[in-house]
PDB file of N, CA and C in Angstrom:
ATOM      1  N   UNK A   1      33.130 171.084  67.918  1.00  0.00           N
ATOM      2  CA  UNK A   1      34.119 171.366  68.928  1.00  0.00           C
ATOM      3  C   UNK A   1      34.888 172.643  68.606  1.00  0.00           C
ATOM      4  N   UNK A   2      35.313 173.024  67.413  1.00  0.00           N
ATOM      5  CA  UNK A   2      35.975 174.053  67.055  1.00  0.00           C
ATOM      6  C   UNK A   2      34.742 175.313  67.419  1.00  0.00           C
ATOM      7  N   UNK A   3      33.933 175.340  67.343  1.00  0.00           N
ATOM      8  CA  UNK A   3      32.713 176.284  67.543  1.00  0.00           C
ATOM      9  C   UNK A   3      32.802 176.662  68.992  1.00  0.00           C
ATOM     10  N   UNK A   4      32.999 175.854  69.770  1.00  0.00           N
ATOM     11  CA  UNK A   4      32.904 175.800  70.799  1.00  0.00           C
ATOM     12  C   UNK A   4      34.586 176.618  71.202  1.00  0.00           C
ATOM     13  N   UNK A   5      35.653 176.213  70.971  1.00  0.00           N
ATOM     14  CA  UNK A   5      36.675 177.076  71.076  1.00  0.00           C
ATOM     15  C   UNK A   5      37.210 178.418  70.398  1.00  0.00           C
ATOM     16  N   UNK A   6      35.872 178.887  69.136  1.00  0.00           N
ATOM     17  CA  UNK A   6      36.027 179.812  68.733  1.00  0.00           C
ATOM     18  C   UNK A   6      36.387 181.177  69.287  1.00  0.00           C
ATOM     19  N   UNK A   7      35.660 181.648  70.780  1.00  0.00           N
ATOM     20  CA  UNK A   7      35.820 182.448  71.684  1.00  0.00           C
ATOM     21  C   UNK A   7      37.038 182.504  72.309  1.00  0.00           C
ATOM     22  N   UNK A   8      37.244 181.032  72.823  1.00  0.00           N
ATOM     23  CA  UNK A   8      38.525 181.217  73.379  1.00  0.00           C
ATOM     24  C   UNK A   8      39.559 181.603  72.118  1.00  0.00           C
ATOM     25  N   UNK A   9      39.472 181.053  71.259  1.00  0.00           N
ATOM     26  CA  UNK A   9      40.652 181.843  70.154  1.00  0.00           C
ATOM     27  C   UNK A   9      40.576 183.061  69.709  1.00  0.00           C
ATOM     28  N   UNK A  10      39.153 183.728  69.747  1.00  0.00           N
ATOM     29  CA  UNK A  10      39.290 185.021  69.464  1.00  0.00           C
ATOM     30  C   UNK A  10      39.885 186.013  70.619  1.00  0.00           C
ATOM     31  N   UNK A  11      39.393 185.452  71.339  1.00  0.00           N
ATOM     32  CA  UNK A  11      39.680 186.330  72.771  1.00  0.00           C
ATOM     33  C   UNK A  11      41.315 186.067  73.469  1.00  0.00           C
ATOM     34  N   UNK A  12      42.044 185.307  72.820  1.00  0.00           N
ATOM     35  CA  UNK A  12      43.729 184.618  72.939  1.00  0.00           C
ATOM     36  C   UNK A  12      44.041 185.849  72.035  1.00  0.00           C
ATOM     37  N   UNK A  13      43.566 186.209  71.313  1.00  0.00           N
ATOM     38  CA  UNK A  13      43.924 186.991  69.600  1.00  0.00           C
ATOM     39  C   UNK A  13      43.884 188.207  70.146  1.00  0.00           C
ATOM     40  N   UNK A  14      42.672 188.341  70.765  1.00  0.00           N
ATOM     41  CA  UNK A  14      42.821 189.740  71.332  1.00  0.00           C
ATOM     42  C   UNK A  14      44.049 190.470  72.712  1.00  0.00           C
ATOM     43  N   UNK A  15      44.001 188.936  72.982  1.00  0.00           N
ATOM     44  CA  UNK A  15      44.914 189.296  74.469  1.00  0.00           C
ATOM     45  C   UNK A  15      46.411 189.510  73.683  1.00  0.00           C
ATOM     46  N   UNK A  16      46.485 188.923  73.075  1.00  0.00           N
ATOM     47  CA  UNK A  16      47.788 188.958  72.350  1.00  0.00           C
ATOM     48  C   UNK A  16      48.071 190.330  71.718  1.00  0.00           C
ATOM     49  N   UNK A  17      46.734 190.711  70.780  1.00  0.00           N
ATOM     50  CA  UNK A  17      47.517 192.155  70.054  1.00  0.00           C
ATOM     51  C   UNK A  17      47.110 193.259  71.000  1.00  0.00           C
ATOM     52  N   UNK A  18      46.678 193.194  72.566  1.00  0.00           N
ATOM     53  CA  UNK A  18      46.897 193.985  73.691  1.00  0.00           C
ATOM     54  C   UNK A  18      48.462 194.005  73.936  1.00  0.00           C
ATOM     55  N   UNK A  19      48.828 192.724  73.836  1.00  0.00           N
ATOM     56  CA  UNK A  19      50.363 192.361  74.091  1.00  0.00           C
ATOM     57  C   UNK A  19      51.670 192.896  73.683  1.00  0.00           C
ATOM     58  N   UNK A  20      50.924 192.859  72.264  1.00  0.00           N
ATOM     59  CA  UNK A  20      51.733 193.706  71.249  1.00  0.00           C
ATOM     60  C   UNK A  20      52.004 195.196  71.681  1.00  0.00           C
ATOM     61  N   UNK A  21      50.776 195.669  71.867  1.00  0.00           N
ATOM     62  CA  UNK A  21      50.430 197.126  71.936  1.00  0.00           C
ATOM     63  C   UNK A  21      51.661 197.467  73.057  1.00  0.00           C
ATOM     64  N   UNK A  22      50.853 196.418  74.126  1.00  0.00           N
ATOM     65  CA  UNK A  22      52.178 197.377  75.361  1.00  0.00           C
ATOM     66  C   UNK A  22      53.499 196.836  75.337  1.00  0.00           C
ATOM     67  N   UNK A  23      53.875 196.020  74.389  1.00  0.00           N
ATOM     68  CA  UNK A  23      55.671 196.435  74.316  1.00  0.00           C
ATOM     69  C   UNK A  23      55.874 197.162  73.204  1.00  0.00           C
ATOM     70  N   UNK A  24      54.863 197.548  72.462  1.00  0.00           N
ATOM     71  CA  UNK A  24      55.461 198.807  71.578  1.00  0.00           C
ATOM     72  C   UNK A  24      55.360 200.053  72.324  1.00  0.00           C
ATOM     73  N   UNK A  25      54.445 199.874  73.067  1.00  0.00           N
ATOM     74  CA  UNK A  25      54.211 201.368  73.991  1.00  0.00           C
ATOM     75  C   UNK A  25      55.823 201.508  74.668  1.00  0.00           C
ATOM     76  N   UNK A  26      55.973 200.200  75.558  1.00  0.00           N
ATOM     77  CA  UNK A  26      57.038 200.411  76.684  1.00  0.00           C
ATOM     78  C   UNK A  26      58.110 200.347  75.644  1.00  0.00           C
ATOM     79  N   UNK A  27      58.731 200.215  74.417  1.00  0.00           N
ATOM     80  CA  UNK A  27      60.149 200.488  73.817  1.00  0.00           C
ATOM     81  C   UNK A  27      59.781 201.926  73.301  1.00  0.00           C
ATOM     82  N   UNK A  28      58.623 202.238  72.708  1.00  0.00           N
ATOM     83  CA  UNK A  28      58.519 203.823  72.440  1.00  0.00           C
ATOM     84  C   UNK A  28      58.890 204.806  73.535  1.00  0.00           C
ATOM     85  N   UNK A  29      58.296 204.769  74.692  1.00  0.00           N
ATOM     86  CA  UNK A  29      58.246 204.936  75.735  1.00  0.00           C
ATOM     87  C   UNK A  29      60.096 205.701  76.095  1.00  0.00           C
ATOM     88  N   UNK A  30      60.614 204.252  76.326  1.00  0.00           N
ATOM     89  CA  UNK A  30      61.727 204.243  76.783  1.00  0.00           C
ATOM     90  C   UNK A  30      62.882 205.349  75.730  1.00  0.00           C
ATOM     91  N   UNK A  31      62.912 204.970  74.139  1.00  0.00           N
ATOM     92  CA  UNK A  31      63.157 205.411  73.234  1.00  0.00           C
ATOM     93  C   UNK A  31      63.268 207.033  73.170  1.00  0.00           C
ATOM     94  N   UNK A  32      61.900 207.860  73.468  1.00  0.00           N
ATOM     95  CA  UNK A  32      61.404 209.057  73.376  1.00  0.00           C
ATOM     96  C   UNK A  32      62.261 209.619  74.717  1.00  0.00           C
ATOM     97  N   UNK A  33      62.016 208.876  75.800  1.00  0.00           N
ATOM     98  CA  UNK A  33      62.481 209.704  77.338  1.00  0.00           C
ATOM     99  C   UNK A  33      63.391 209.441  77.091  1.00  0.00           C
ATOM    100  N   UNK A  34      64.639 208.253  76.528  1.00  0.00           N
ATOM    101  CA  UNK A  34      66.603 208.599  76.482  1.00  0.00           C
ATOM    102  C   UNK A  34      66.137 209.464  75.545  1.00  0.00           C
ATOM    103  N   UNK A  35      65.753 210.170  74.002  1.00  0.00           N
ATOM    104  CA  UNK A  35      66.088 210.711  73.365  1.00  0.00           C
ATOM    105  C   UNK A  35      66.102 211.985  73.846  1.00  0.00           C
ATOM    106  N   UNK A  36      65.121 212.474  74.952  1.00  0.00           N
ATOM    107  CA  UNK A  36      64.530 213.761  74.965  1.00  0.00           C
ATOM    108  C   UNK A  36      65.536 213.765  76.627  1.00  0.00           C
ATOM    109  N   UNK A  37      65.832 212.991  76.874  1.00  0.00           N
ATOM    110  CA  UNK A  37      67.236 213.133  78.070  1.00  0.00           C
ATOM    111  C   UNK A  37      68.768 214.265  76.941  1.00  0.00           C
ATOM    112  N   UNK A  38      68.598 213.063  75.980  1.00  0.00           N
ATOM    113  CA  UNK A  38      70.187 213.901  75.750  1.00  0.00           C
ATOM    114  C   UNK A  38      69.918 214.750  74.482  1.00  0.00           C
ATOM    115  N   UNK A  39      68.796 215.382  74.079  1.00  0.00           N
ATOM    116  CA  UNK A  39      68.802 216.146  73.278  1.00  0.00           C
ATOM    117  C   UNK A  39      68.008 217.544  73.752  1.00  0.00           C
ATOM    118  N   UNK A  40      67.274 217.159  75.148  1.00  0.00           N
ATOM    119  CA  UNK A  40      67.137 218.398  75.871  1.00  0.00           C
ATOM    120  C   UNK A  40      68.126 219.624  76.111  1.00  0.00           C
ATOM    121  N   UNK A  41      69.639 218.928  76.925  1.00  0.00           N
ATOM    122  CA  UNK A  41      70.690 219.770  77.167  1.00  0.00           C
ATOM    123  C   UNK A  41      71.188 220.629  75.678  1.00  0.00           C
ATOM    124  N   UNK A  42      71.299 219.454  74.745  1.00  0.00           N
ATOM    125  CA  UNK A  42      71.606 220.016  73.605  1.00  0.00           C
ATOM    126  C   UNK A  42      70.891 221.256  72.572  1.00  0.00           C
ATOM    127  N   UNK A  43      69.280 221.410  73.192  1.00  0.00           N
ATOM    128  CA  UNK A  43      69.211 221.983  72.781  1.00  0.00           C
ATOM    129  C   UNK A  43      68.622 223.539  73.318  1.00  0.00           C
ATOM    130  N   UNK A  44      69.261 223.359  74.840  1.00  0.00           N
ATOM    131  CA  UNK A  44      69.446 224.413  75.796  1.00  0.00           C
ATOM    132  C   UNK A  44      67.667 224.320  76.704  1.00  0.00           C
ATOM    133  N   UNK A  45      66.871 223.393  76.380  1.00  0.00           N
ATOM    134  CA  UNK A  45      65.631 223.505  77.038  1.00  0.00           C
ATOM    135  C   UNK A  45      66.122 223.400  78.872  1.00  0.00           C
ATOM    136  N   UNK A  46      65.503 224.538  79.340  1.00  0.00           N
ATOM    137  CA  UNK A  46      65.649 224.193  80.903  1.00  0.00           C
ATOM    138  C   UNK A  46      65.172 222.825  81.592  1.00  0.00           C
ATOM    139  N   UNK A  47      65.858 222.934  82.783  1.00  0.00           N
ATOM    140  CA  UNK A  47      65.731 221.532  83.954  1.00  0.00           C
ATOM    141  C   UNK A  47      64.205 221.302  83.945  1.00  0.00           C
ATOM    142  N   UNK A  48      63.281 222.440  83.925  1.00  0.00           N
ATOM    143  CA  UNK A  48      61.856 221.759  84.048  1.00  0.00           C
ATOM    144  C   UNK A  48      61.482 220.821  83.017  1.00  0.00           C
ATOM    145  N   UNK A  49      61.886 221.227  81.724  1.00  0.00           N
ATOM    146  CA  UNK A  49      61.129 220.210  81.037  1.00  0.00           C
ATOM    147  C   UNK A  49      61.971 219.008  81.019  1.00  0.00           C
ATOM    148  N   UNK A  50      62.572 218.425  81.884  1.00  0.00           N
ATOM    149  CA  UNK A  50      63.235 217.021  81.898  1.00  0.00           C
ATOM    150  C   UNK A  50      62.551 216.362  82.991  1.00  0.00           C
ATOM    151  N   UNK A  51      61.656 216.954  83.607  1.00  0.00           N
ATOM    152  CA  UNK A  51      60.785 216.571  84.856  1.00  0.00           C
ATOM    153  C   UNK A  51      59.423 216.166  83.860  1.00  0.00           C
ATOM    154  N   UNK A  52      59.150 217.303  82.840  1.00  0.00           N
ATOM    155  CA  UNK A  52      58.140 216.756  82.057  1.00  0.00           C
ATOM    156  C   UNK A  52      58.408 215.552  81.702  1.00  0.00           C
ATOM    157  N   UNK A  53      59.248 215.318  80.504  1.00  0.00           N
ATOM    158  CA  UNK A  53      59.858 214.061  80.237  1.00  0.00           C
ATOM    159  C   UNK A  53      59.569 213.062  80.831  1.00  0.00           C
ATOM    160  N   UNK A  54      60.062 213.224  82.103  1.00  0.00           N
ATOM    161  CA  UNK A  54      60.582 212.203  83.315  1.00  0.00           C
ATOM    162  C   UNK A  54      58.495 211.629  83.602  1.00  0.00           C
ATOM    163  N   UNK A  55      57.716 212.477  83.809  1.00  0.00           N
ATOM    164  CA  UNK A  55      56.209 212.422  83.825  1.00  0.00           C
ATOM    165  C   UNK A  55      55.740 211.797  83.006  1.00  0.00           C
ATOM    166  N   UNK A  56      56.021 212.087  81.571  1.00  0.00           N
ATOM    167  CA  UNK A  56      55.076 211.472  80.242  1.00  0.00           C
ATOM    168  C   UNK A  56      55.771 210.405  80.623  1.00  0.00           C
ATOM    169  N   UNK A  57      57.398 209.707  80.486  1.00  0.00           N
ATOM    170  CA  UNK A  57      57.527 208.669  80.629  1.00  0.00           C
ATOM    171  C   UNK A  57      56.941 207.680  81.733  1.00  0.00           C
ATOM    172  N   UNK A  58      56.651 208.090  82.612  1.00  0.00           N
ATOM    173  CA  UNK A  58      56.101 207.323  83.744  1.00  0.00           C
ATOM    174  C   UNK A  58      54.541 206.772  83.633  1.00  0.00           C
ATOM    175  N   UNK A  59      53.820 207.845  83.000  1.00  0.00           N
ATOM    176  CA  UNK A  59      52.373 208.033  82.975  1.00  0.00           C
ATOM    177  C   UNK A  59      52.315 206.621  81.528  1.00  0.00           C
ATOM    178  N   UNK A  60      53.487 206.590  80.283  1.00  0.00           N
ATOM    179  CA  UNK A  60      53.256 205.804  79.714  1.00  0.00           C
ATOM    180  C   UNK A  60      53.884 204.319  80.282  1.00  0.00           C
ATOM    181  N   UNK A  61      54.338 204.381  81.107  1.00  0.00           N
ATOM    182  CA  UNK A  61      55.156 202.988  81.862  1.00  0.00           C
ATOM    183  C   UNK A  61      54.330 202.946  82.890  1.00  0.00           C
ATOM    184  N   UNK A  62      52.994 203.430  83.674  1.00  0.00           N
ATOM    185  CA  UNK A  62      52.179 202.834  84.405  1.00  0.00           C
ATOM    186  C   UNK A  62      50.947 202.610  83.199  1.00  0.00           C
ATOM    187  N   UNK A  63      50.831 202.520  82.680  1.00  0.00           N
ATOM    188  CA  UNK A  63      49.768 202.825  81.846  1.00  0.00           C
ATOM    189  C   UNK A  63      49.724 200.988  80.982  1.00  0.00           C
ATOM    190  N   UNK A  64      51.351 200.330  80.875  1.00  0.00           N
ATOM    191  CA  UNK A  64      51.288 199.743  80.278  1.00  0.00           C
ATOM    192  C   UNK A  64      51.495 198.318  81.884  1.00  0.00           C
ATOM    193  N   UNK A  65      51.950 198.818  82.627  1.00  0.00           N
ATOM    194  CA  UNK A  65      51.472 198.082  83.327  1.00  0.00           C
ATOM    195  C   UNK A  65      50.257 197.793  83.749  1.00  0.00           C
ATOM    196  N   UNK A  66      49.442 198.473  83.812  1.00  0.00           N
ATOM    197  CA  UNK A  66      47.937 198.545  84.190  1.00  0.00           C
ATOM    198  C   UNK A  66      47.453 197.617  83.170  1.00  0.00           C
ATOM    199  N   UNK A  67      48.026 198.103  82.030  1.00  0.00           N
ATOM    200  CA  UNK A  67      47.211 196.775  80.836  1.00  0.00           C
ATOM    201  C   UNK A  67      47.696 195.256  80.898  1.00  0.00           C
ATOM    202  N   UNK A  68      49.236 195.085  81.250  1.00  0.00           N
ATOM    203  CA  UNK A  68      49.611 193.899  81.562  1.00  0.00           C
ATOM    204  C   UNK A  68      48.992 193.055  82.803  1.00  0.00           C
ATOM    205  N   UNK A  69      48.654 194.344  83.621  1.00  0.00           N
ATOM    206  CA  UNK A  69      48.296 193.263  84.785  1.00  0.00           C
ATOM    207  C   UNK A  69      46.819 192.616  84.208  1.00  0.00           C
ATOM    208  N   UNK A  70      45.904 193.591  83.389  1.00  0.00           N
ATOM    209  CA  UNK A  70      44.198 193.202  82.736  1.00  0.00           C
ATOM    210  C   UNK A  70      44.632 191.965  82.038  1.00  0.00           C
ATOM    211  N   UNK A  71      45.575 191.794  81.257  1.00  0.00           N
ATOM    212  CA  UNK A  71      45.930 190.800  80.404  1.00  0.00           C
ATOM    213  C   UNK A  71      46.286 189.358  81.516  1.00  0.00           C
ATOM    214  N   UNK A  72      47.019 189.834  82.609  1.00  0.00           N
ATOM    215  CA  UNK A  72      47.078 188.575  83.394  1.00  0.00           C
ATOM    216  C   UNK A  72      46.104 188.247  83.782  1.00  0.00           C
ATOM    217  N   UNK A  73      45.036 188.836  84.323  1.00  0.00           N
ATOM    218  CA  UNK A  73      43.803 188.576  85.179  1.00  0.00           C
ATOM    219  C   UNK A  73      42.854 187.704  83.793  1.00  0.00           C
ATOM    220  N   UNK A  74      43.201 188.339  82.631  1.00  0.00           N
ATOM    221  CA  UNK A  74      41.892 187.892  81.347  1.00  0.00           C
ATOM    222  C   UNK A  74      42.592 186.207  81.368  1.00  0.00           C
ATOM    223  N   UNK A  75      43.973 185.949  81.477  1.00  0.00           N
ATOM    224  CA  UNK A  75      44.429 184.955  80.870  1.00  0.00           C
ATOM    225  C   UNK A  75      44.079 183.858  81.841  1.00  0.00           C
ATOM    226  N   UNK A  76      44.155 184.410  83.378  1.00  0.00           N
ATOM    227  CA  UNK A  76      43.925 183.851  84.525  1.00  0.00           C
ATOM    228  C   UNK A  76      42.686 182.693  84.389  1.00  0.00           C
ATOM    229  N   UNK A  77      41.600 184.415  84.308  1.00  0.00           N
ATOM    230  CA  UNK A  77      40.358 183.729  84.022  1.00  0.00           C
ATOM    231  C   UNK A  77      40.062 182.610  83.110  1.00  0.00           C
ATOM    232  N   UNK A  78      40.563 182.943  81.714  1.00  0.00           N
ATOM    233  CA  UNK A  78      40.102 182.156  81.124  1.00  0.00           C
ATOM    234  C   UNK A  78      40.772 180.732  81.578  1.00  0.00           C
ATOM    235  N   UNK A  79      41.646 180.466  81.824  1.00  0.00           N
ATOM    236  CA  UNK A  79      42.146 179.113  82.430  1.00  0.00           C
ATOM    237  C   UNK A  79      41.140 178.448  83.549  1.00  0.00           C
ATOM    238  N   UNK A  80      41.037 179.330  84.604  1.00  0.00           N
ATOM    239  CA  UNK A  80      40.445 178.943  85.167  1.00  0.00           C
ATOM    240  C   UNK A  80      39.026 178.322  85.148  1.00  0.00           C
ATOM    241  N   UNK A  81      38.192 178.679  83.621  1.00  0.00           N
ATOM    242  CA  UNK A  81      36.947 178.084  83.082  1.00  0.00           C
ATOM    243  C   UNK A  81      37.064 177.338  82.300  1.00  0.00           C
ATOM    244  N   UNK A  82      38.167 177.047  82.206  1.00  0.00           N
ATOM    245  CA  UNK A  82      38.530 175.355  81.583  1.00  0.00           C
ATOM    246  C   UNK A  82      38.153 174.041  82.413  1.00  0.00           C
TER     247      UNK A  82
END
């Protein structure tokens, strides 16, 4: 019987350190764009590159949604072949 749930535990293991990944992404994320908000002015960089900023942060905050939603659909599934 354990043989038989081996997959499902490896594949729980995997969904999980996906899990991991994207809330370290989304606090890095968040972390980098306030830092590079108030240390831009400070360090005289023009208005464009706060639009950059404003981009990388987004591109990494859809990015981790895209993986959360794969992670719902994997978890979905696997329930559903129970």
């Amino acid at each position: 019987m354990s043989a038989q749930n081996q997959p499902d535990e490896t594949q729980e293991a995997s969904l999980a350190a996906k899990g991991r990944l994207v809330s370290i992404v989304i606090v890095s994320t968040m972390v980098l764009w306030l830092l590079s908000l108030w240390l831009g002015p400070k360090l005289g960089l023009p208005g464009r590159y706060a639009f950059l900023f404003d981009f990388a942060a987004l591109a990494g905050l859809f990015w981790a949604l895209m993986v959360s939603l794969q992670i719902r659909r994997a978890r979905k599934a696997a329930r559903g072949n129970e």
